[in-house]
C-alpha atoms as a PDB file:
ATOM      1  CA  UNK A   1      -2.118 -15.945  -9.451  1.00  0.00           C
ATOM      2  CA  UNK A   2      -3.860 -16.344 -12.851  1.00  0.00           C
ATOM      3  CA  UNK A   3      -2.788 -13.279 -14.592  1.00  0.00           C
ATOM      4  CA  UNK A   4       1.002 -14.864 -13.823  1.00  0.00           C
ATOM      5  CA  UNK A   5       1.613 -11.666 -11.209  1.00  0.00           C
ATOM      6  CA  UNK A   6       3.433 -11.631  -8.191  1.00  0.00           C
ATOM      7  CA  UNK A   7       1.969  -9.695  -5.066  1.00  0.00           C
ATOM      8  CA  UNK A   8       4.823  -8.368  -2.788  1.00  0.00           C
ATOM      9  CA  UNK A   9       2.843  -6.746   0.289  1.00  0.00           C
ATOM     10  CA  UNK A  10       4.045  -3.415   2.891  1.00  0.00           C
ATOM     11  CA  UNK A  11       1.990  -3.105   5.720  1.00  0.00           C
ATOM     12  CA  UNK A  12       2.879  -0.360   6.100  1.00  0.00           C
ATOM     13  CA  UNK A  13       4.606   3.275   4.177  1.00  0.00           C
ATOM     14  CA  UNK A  14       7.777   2.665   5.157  1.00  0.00           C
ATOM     15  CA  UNK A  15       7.439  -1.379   4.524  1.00  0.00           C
ATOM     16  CA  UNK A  16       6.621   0.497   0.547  1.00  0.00           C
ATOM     17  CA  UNK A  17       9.566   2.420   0.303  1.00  0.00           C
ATOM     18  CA  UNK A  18      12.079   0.083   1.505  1.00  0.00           C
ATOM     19  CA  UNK A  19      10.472  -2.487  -0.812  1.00  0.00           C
ATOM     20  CA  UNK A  20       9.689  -0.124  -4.135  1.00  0.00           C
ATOM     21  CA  UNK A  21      13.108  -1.814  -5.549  1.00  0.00           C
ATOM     22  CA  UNK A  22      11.813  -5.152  -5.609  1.00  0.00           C
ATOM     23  CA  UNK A  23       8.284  -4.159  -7.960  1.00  0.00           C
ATOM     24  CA  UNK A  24       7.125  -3.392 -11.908  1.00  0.00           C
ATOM     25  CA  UNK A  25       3.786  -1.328 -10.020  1.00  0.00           C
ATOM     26  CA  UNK A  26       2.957  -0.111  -6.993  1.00  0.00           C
ATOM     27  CA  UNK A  27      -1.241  -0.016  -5.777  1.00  0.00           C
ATOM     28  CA  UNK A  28      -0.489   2.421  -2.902  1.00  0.00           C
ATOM     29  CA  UNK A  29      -2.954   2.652  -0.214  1.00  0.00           C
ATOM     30  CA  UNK A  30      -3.022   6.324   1.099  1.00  0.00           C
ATOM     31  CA  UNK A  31      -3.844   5.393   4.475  1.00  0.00           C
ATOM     32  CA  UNK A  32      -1.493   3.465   6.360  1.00  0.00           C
ATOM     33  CA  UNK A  33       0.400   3.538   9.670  1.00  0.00           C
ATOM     34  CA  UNK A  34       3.941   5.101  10.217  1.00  0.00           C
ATOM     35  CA  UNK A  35       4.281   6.841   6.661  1.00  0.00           C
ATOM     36  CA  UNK A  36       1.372   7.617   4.770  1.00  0.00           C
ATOM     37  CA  UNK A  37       0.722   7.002   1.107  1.00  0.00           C
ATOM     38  CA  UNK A  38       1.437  10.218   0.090  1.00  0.00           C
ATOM     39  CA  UNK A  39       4.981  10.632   1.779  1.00  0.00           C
ATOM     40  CA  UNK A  40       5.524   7.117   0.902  1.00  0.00           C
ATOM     41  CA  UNK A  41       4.689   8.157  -2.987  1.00  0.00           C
ATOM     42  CA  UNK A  42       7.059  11.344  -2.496  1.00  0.00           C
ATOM     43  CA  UNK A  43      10.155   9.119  -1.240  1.00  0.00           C
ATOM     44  CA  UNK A  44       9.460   6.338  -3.711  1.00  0.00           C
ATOM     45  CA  UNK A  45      10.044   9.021  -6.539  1.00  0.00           C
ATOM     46  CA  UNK A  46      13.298   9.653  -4.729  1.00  0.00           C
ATOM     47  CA  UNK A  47      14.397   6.406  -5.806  1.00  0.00           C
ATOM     48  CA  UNK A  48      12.188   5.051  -8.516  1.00  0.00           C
ATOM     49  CA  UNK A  49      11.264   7.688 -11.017  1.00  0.00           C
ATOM     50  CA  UNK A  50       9.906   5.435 -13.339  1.00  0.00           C
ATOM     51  CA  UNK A  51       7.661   3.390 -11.396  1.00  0.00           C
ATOM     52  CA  UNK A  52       4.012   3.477 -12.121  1.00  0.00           C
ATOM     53  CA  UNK A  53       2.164   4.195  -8.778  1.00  0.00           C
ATOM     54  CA  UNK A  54      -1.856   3.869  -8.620  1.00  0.00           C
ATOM     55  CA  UNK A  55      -3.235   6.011  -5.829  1.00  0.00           C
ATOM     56  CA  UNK A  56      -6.196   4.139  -3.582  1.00  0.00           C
ATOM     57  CA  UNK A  57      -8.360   5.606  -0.942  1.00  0.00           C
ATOM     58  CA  UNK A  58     -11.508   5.620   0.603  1.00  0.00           C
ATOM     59  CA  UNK A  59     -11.693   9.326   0.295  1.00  0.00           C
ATOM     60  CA  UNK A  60     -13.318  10.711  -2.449  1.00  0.00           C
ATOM     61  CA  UNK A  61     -12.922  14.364  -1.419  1.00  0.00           C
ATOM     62  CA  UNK A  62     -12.604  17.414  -3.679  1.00  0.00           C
ATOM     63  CA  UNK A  63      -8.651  17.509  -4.179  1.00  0.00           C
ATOM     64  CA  UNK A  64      -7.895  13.961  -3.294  1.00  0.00           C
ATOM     65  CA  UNK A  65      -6.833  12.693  -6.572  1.00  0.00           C
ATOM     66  CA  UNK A  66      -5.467  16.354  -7.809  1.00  0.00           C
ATOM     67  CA  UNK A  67      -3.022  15.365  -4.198  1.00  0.00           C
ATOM     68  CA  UNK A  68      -2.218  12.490  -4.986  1.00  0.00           C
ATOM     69  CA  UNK A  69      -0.863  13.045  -8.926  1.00  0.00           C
ATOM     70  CA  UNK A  70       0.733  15.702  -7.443  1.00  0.00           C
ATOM     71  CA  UNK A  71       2.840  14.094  -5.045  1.00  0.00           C
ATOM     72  CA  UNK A  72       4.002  11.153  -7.654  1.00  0.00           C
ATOM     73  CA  UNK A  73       1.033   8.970  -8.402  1.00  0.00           C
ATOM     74  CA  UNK A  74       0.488   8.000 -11.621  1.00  0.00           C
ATOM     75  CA  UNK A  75      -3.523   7.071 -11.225  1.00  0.00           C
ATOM     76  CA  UNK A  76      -6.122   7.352  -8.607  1.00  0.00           C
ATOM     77  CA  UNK A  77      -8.884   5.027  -7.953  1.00  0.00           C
ATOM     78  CA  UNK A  78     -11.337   4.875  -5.301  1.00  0.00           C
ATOM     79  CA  UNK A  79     -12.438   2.254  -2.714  1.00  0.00           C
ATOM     80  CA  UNK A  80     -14.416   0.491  -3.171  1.00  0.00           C
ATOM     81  CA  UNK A  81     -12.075  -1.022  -6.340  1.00  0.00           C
ATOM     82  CA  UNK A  82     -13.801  -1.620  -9.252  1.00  0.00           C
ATOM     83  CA  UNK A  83     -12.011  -4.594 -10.744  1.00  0.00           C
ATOM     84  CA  UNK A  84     -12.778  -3.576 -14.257  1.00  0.00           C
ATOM     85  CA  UNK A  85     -11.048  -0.263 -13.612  1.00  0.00           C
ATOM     86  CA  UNK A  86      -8.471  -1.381 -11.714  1.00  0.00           C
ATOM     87  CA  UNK A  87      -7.321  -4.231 -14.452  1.00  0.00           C
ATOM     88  CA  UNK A  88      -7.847  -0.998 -17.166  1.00  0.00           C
ATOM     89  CA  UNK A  89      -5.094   0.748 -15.328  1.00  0.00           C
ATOM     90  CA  UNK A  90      -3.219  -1.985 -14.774  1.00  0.00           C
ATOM     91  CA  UNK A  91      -2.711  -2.936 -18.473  1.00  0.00           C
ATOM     92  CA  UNK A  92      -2.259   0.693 -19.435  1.00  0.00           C
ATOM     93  CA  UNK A  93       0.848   1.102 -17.342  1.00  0.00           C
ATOM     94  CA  UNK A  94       2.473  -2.649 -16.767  1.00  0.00           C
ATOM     95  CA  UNK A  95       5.169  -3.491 -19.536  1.00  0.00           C
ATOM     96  CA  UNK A  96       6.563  -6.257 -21.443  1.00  0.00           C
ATOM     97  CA  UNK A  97       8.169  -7.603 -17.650  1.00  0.00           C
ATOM     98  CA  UNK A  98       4.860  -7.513 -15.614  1.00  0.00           C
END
């Protein structure tokens, strides 16, 4: 990848959680089969406070984003991405290691 990142996919919210240990960032999808994004996001705090999780949906409801800061996510963006504000948020929150 030309930024010099490594992608580590879940396919699923459980997939996340079991593999929160082995990433700098998490871009969490709030819809996905067998544990959602936002339980995923609640048990990934469990075990990796420090993490910085970006919230992604498709939803743009009133109280979508408010939900998902509240439940652990650092950032919310909406789908579709916008690159530019997804490599904003990106920089803001990666470290030294990412």
């Amino acid at each position: 990848m030309r930024a010099g990142l490594e992608v580590i996919r879940a396919y699923n919210g459980q997939e996340a959680i079991d593999k929160c240990h082995e990433a700098d960032m998490i871009l969490m999808d709030i819809r996905m089969p067998n544990v959602d994004g936002y339980e995923a996001t609640r048990e990934i705090r469990k075990k990796c406070i420090e993490i910085p999780i970006i919230g992604q949906s498709a939803n743009a409801m009133s109280g979508d984003k408010e939900k998902a800061l509240k439940v652990g996510c650092n950032e919310y963006l909406t789908k579709p991405i916008n690159i530019v504000e997804l490599i904003s948020v990106i920089k803001r929150f990666a470290t030294h290691n990412v």
